[in-house]
N, C-alpha and C. Protein backbone atom coordinates (compact mmCIF):
# COMPACT_ATOMS: atom_id res chain seq x y z
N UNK A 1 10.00 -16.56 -9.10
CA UNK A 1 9.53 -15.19 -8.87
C UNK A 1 8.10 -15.04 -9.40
N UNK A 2 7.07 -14.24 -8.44
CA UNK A 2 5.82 -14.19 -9.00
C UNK A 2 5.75 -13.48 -10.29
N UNK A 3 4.92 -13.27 -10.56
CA UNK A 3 4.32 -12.20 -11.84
C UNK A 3 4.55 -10.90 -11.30
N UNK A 4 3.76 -10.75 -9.97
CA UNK A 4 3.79 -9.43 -9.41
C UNK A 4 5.12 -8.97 -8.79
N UNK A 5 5.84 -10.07 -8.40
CA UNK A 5 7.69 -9.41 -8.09
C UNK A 5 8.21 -9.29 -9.17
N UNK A 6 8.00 -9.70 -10.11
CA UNK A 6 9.13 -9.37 -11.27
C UNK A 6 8.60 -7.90 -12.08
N UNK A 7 6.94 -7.71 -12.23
CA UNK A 7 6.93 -6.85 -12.99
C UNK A 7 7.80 -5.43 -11.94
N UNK A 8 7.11 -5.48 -10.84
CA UNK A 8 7.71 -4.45 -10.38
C UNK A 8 9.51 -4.49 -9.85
N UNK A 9 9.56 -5.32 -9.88
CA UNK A 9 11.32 -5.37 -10.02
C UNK A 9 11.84 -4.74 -11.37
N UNK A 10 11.56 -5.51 -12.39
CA UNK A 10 11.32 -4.49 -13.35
C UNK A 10 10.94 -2.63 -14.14
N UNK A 11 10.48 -2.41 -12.88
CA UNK A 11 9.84 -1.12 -13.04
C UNK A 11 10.18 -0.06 -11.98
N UNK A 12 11.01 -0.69 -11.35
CA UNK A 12 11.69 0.01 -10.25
C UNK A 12 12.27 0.98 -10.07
N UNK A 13 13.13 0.80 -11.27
CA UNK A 13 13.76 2.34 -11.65
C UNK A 13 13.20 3.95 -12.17
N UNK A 14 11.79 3.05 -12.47
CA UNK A 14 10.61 4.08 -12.95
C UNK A 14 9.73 4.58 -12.58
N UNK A 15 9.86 3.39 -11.51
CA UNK A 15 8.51 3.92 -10.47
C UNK A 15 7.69 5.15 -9.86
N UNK A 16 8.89 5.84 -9.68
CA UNK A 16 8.66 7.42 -9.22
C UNK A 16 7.72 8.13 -10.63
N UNK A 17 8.42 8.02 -11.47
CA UNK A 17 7.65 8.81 -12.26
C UNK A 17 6.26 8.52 -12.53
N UNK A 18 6.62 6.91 -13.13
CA UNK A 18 5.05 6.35 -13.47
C UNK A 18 3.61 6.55 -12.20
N UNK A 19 4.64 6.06 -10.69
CA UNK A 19 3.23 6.69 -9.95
C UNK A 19 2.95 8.04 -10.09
N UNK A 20 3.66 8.84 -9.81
CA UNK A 20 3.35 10.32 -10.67
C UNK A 20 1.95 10.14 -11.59
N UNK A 21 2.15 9.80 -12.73
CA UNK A 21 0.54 9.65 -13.68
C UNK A 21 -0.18 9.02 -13.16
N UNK A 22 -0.02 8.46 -12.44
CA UNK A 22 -1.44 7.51 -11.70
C UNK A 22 -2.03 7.70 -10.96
N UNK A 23 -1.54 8.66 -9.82
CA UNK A 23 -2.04 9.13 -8.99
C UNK A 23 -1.37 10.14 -7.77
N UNK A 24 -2.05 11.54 -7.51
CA UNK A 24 -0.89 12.16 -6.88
C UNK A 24 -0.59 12.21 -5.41
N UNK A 25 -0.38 13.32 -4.58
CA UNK A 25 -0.12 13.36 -3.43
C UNK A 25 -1.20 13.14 -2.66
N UNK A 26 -2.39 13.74 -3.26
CA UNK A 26 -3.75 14.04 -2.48
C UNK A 26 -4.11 12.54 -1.59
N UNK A 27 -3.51 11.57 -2.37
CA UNK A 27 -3.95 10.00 -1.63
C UNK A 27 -2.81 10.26 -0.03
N UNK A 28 -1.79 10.18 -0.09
CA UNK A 28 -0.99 10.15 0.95
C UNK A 28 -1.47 11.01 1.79
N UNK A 29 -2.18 12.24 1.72
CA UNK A 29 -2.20 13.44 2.43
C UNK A 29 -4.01 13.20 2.99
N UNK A 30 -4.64 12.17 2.35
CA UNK A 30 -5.64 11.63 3.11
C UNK A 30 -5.39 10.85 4.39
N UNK A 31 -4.63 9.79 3.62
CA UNK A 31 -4.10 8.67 4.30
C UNK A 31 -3.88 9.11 5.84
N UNK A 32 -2.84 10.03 5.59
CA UNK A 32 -2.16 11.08 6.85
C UNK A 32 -3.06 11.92 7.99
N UNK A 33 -4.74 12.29 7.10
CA UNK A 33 -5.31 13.40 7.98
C UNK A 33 -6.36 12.24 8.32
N UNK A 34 -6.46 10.73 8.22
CA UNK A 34 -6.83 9.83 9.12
C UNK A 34 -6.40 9.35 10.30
N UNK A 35 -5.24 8.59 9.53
CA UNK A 35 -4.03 8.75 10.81
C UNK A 35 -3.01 9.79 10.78
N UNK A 36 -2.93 9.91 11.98
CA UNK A 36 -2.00 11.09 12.44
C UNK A 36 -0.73 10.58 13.17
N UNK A 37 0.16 10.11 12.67
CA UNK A 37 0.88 8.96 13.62
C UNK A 37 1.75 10.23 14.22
N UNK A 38 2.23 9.82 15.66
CA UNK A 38 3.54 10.46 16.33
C UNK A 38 4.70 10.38 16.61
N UNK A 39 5.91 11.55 16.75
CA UNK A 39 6.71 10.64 17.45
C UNK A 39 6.88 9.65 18.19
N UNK A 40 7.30 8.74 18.35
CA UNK A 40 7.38 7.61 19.06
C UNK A 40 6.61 6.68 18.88
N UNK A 41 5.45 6.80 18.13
CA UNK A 41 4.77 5.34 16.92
C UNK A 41 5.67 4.85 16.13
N UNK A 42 5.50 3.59 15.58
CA UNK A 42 5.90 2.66 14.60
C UNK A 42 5.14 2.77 13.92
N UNK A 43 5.30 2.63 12.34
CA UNK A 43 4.72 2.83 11.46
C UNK A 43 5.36 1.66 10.24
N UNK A 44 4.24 0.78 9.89
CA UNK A 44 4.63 -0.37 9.18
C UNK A 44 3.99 0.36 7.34
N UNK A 45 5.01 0.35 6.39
CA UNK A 45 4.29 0.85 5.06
C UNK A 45 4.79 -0.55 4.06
N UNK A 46 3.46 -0.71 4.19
CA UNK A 46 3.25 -2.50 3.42
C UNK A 46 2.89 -2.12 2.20
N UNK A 47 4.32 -2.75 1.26
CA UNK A 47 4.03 -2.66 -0.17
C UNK A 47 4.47 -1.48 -0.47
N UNK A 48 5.73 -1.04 0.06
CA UNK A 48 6.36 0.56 -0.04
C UNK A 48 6.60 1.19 -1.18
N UNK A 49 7.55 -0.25 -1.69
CA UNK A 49 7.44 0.53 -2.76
C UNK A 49 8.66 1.05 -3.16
N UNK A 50 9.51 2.56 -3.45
CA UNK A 50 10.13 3.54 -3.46
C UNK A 50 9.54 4.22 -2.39
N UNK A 51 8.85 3.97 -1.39
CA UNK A 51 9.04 5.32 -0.51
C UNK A 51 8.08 6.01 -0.54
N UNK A 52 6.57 6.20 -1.55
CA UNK A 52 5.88 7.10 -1.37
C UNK A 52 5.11 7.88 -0.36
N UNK A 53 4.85 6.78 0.56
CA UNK A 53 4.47 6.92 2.07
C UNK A 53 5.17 7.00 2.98
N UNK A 54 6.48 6.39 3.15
CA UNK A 54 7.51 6.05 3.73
C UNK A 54 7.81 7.85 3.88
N UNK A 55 8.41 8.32 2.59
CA UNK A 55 8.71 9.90 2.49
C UNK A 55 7.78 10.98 3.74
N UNK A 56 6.77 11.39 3.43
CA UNK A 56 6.20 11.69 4.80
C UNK A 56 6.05 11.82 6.05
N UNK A 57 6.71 10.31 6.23
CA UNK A 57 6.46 10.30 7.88
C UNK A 57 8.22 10.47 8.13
N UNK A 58 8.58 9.85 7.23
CA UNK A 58 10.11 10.18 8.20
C UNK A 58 10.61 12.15 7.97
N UNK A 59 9.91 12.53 7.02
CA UNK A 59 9.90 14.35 7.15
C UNK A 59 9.03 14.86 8.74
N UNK A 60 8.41 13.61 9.26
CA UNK A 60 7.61 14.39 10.13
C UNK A 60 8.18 13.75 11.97
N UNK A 61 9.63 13.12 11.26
CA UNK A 61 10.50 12.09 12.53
C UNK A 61 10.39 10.91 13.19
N UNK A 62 8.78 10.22 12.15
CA UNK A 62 8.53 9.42 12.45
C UNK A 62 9.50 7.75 12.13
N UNK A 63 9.68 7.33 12.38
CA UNK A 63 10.39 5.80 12.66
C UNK A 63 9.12 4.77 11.23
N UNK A 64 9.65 4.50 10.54
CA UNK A 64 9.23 3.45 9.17
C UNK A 64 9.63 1.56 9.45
N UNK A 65 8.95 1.09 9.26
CA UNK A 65 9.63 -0.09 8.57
C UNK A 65 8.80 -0.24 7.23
N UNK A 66 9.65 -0.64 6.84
CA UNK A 66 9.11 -0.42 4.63
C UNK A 66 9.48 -1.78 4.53
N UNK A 67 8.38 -2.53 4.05
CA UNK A 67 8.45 -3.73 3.96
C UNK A 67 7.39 -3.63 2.15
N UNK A 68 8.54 -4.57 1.33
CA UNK A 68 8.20 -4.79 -0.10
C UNK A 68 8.90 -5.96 -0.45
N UNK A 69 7.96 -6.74 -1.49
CA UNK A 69 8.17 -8.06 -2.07
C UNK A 69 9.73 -7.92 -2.88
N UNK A 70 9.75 -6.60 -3.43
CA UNK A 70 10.81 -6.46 -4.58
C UNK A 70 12.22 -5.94 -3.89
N UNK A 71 13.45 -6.54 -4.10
CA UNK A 71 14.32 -5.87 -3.56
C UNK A 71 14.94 -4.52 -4.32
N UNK A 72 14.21 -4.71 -5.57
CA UNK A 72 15.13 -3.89 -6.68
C UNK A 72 14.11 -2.44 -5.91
N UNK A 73 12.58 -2.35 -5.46
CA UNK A 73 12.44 -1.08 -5.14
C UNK A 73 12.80 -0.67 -3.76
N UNK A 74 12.88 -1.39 -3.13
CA UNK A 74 13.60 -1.04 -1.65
C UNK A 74 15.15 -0.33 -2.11
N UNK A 75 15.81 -0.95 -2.88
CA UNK A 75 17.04 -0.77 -3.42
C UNK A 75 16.84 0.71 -3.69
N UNK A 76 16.20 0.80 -4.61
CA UNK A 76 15.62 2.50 -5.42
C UNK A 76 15.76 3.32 -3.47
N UNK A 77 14.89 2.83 -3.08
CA UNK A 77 14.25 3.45 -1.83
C UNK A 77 15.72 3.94 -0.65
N UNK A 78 16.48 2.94 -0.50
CA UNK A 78 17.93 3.33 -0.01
C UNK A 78 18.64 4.56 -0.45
N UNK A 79 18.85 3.99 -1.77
CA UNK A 79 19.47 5.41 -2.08
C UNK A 79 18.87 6.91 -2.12
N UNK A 80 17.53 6.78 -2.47
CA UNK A 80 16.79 7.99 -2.52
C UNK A 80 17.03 9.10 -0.71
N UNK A 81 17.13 7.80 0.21
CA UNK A 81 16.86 8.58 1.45
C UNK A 81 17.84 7.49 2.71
N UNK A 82 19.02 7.76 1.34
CA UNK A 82 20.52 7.19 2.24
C UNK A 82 21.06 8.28 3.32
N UNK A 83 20.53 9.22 3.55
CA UNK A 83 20.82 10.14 4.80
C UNK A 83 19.80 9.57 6.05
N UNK A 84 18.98 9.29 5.86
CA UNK A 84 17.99 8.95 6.86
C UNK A 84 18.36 7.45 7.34
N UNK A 85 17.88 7.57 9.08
CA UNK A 85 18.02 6.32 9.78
C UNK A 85 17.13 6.65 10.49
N UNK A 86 15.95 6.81 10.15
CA UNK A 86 14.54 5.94 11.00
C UNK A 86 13.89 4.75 9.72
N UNK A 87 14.39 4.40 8.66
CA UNK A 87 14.16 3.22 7.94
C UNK A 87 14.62 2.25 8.09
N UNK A 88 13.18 1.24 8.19
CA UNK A 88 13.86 0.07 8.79
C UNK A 88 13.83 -0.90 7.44
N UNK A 89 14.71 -1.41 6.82
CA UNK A 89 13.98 -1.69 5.18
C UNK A 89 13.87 -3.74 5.42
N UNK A 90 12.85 -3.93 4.57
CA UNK A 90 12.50 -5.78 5.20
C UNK A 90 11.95 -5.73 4.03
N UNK A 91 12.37 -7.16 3.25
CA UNK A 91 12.13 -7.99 2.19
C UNK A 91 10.84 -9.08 2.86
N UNK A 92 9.75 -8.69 2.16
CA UNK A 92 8.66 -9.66 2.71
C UNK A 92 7.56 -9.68 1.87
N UNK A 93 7.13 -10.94 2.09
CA UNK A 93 5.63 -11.56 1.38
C UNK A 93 4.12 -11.11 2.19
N UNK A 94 3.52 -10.70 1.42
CA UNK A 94 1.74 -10.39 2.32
C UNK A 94 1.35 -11.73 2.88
N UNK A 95 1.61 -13.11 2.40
CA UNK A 95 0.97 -13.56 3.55
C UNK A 95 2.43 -14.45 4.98
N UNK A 96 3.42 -13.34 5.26
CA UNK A 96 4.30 -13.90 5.45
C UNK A 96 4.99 -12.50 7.03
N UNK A 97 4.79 -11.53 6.42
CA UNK A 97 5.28 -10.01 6.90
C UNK A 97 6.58 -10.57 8.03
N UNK A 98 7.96 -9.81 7.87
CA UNK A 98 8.67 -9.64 8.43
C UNK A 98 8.59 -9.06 9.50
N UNK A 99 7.87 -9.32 10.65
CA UNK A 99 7.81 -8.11 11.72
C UNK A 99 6.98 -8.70 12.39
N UNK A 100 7.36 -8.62 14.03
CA UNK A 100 6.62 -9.32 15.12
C UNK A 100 4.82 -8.98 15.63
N UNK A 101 4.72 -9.92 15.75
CA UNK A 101 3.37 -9.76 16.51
C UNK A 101 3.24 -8.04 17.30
N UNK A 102 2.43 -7.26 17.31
CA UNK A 102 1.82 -6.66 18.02
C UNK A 102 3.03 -5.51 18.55
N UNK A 103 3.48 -5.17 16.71
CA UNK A 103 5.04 -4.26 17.00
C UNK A 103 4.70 -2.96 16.66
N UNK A 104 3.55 -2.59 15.92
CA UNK A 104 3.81 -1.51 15.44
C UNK A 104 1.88 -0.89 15.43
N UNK A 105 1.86 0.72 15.36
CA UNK A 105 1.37 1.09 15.66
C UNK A 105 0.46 1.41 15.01
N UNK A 106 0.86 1.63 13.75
CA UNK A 106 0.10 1.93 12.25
C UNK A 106 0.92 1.32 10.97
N UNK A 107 -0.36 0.80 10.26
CA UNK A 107 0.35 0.14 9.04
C UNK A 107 -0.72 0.81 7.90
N UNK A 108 -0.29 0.72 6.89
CA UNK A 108 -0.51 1.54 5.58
C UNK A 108 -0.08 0.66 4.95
N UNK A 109 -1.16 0.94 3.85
CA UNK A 109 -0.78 -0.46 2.40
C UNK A 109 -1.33 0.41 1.35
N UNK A 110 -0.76 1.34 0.00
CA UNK A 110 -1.05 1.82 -1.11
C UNK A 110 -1.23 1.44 -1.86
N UNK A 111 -1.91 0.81 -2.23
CA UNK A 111 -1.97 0.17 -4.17
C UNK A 111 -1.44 -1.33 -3.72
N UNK A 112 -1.80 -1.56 -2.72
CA UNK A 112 -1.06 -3.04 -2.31
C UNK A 112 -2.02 -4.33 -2.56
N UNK A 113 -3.20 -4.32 -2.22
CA UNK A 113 -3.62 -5.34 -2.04
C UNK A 113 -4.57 -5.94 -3.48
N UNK A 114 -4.79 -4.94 -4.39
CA UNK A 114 -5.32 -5.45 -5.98
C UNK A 114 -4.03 -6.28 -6.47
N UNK A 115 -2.66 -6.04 -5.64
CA UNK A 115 -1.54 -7.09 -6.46
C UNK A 115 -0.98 -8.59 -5.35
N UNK A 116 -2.67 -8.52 -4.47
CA UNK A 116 -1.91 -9.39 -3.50
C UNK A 116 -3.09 -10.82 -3.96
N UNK A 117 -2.24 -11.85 -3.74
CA UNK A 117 -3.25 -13.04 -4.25
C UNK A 117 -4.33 -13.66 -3.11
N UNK A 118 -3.77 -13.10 -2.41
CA UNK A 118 -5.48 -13.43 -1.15
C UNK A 118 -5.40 -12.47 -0.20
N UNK A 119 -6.34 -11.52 -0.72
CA UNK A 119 -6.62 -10.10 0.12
C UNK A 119 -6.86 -10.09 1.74
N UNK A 120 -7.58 -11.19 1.86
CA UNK A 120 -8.25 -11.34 3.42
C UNK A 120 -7.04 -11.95 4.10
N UNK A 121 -6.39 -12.88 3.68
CA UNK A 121 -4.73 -13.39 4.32
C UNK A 121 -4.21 -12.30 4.69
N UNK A 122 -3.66 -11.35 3.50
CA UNK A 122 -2.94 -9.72 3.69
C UNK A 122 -3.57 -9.45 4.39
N UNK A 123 -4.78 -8.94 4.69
CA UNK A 123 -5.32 -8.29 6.02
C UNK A 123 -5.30 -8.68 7.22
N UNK A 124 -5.39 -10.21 7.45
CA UNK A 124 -5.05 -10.80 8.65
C UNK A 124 -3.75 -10.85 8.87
N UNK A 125 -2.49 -10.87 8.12
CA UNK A 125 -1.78 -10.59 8.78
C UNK A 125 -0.97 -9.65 9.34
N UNK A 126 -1.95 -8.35 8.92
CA UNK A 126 -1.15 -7.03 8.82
C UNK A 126 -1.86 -6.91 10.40
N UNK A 127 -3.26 -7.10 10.64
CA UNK A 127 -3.73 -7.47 11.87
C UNK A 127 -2.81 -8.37 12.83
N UNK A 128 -2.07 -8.98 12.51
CA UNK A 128 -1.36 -9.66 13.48
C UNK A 128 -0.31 -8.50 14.22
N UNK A 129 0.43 -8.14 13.24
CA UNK A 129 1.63 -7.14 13.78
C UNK A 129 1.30 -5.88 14.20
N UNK A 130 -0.44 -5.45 14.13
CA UNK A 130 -0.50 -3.96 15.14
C UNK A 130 -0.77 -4.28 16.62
N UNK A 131 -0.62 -3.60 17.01
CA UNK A 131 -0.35 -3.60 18.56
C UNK A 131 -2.17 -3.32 18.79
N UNK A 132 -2.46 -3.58 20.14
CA UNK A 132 -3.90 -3.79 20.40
C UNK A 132 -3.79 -1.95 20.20
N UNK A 133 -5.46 -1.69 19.73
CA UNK A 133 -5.60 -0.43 19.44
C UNK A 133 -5.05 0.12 18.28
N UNK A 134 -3.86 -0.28 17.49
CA UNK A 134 -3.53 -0.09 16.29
C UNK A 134 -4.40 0.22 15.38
N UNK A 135 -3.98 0.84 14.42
CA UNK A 135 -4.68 1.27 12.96
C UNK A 135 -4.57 0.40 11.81
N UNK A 136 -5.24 0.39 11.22
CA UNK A 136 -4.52 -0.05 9.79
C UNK A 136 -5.62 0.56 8.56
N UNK A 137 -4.80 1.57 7.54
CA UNK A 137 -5.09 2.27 6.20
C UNK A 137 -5.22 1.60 5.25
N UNK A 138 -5.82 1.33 4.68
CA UNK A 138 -5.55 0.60 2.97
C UNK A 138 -6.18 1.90 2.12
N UNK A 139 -5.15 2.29 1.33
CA UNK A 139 -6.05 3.13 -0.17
C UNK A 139 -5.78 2.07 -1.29
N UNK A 140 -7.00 1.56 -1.84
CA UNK A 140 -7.16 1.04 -3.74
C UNK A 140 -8.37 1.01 -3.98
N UNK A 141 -8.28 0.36 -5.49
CA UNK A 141 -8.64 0.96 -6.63
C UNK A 141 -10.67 0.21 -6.30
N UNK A 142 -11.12 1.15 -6.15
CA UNK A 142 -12.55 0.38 -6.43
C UNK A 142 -12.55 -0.48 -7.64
N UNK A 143 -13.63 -1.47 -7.57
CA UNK A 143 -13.96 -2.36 -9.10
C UNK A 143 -13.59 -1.71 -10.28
N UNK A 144 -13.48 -2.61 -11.16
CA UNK A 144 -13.09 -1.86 -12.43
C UNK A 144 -13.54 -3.19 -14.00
N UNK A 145 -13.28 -2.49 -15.26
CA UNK A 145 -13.46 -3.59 -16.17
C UNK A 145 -12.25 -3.53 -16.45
N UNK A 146 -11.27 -2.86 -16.23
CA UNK A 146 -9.86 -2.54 -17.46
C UNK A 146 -8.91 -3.48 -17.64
N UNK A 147 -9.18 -4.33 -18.96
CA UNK A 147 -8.91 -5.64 -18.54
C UNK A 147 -6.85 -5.58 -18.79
N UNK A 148 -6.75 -4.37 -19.36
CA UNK A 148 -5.29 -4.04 -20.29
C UNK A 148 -4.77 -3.89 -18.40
N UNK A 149 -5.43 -3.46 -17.36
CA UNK A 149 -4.42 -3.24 -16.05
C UNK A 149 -3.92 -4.83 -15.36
N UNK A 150 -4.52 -6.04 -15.76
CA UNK A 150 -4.33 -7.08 -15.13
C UNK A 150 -3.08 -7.55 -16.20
N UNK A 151 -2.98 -7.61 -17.71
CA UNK A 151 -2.14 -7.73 -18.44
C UNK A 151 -0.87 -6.41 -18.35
N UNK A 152 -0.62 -5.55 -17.84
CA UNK A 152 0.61 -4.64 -18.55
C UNK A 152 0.78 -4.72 -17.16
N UNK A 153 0.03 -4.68 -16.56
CA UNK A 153 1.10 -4.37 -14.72
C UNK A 153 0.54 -5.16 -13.80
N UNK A 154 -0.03 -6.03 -14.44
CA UNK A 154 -0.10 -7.39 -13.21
C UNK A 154 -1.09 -7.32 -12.09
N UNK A 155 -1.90 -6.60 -12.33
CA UNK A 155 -2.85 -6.64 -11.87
C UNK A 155 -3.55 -8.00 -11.22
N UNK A 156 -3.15 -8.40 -9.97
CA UNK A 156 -4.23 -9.77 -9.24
C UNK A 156 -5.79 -9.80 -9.54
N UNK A 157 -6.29 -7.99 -8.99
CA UNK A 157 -7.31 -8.27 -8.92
C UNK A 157 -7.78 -6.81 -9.83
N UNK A 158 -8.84 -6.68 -10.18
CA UNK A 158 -9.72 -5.89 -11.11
C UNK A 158 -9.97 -4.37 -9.73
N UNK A 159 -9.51 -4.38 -9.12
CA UNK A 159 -10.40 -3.43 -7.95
C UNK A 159 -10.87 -4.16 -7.36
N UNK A 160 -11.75 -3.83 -6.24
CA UNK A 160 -12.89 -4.47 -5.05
C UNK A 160 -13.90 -3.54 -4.89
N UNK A 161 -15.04 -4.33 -4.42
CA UNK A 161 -16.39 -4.35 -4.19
C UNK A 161 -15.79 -3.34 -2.70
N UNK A 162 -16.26 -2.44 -2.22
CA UNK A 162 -16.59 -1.90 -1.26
C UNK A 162 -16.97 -2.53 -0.02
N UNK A 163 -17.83 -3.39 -0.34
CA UNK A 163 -18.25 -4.10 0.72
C UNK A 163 -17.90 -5.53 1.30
N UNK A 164 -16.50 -5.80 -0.03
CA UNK A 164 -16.09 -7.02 0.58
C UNK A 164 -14.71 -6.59 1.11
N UNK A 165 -14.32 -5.40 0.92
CA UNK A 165 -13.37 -4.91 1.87
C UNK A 165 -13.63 -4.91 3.30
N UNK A 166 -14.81 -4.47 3.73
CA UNK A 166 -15.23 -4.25 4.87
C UNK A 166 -15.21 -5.43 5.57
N UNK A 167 -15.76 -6.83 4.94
CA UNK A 167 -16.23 -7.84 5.03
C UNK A 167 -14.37 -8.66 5.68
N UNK A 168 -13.98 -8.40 4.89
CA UNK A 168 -12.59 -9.22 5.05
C UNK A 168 -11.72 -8.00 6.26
N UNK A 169 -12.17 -7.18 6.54
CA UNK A 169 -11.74 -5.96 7.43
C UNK A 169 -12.20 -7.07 9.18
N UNK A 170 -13.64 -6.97 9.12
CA UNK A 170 -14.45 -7.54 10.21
C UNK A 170 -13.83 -9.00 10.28
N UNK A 171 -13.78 -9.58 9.09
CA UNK A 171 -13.30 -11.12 9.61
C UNK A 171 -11.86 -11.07 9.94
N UNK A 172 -11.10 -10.00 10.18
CA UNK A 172 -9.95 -10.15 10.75
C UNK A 172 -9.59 -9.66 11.89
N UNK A 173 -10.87 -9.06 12.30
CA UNK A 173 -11.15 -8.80 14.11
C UNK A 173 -10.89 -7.35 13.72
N UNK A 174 -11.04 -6.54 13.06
CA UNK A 174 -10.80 -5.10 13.28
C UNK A 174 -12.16 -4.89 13.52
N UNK A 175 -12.34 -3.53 13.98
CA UNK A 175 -13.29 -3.35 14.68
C UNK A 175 -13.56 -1.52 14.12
N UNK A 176 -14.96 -0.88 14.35
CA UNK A 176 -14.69 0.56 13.74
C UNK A 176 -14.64 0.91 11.95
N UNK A 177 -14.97 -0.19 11.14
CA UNK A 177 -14.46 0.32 10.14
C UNK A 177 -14.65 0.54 9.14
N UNK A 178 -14.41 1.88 8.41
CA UNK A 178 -15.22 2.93 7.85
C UNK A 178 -14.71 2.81 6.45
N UNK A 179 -15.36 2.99 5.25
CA UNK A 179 -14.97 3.24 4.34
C UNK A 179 -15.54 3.78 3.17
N UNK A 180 -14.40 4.98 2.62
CA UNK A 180 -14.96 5.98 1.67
C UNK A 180 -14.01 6.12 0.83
N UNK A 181 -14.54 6.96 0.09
CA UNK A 181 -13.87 7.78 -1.42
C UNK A 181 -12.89 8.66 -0.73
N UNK A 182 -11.29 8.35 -1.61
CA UNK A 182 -9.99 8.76 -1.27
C UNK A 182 -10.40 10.54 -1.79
N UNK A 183 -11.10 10.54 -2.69
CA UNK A 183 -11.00 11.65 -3.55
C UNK A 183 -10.30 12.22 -4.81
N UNK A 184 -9.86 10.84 -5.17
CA UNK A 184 -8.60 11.38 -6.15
C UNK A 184 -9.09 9.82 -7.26
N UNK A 185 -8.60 9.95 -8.55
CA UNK A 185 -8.89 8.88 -9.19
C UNK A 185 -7.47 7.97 -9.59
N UNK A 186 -7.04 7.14 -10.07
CA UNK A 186 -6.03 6.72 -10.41
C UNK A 186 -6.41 6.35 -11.93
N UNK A 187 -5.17 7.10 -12.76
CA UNK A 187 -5.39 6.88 -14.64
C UNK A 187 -4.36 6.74 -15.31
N UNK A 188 -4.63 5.78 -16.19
CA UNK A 188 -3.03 4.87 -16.21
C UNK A 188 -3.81 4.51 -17.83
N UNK A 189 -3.21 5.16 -18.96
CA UNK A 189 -2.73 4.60 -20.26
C UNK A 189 -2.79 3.60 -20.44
N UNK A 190 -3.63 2.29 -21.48
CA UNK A 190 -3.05 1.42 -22.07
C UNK A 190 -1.84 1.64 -22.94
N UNK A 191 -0.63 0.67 -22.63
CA UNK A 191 0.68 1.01 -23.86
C UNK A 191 0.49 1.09 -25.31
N UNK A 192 -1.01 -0.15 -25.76
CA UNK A 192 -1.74 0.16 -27.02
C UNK A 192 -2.19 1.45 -27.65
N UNK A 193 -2.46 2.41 -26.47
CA UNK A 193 -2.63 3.75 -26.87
C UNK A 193 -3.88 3.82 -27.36
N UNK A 194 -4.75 2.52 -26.93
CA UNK A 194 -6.25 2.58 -27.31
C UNK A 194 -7.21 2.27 -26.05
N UNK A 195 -6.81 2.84 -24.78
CA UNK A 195 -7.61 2.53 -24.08
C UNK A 195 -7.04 3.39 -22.74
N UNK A 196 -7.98 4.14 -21.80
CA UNK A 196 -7.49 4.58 -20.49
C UNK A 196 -8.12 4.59 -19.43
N UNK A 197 -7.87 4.44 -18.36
CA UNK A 197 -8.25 3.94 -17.37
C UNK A 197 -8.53 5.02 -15.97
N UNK A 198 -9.72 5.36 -15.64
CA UNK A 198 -9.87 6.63 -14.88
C UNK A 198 -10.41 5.47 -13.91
N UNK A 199 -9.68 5.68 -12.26
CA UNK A 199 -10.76 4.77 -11.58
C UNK A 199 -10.71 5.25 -10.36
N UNK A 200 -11.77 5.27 -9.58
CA UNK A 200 -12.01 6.06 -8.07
C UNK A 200 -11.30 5.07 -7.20
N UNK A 201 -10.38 5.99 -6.29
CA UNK A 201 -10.03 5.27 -5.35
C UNK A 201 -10.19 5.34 -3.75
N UNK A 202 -10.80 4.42 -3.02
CA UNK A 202 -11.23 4.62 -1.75
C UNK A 202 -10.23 4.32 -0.67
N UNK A 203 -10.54 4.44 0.25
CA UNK A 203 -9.59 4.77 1.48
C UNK A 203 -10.56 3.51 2.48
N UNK A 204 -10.10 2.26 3.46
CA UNK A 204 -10.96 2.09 4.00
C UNK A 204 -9.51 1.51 5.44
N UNK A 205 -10.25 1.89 6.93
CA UNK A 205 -9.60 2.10 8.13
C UNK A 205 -10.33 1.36 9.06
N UNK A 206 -9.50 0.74 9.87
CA UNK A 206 -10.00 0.06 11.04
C UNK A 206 -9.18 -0.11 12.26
N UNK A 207 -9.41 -0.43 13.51
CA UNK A 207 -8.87 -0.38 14.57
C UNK A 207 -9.09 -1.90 15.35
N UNK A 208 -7.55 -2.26 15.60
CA UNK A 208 -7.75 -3.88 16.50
C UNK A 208 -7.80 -3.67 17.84
């Protein structure tokens, strides 16, 4: 098991709350007034999670597949929204994704790719499974120094450069793609209680 499946297997049961302090709705409700997905889109939410994105679209009748490394938060994620059947729930790796070529319409990745070990792989293959014309959202964490976020929650990467998002966006054939400030910061406590972490988070979108 990686570093990054276990911590959050681990933290699964908590998850809800802890994203709570880190960051609030305002990210999802960007995410959303970019893309506007519809009935009858597919909607891929890479790195789900518990549901934070997932929640949204199926309030709005939209059809999910929630695809996460951890089974323990998919697990969380079942029960939370065991009345609902537009979830499609899939155990999967970023450079691996459970889900066919050119299936789905929009994909979304939250806080996904600072815990993925080769960012530009994750992007190419999330590019594989949108359908021509597809979308694909990423919100995280711009650069950062905070070295306590790579030690307490596993942090892969420190944030990203702005411009090598873009960079690894273009080398995966997306086309269109824009990127800015989410508007909201993400701030997360060292457990030492001597250090905290305020960090801007951007939003960046492209079209295959």
């Amino acid at each position: 098991m990686t570093g990054s499946k276990k911590y959050f297997s681990n933290v699964a049961h908590q998850w809800d709350e802890m994203r709570k302090s880190f960051f609030s709705e305002q990210v999802r409700d960007k995410i959303y007034s970019i893309a506007n997905p519809a009935r009858g889109d597919v909607v891929a939410d890479i790195g789900a999670g518990t549901g934070y994105l997932t929640e949204g679209l199926i309030n709005k009748g939209i059809p999910v597949i929630a695809v996460d490394q951890s089974e323990e938060m998919l697990d969380v994620m079942k029960r939370k929204f065991s009345g609902c059947d537009l979830i499609d729930y899939r155990v999967g790796e970023s450079s691996a994704l459970p889900i066919d070529n050119e299936s789905v319409n929009y994909a979304f990745a939250n806080m996904y790719l600072h815990h993925v070990k080769i960012p530009v792989k994750a992007i190419k293959e999330i590019y594989r499974i949108l359908k021509p014309g597809g979308r694909l959202i990423i919100t995280d964490l711009d650069e950062h120094n905070f070295e306590f976020l790579r030690n307490e929650h596993n942090d892969q990467w420190m944030g990203f450069k702005r411009d090598d998002i873009k960079k690894w966006f273009f080398e995966s054939g997306f086309k269109g793609v824009v990127i800015d400030c989410a508007g909201e910061k993400c701030c997360s406590d060292s457990s030492a209680g001597d250090e905290r972490a305020e960090i801007s988070i951007f939003i960046a979108h492209g079209e295959k």
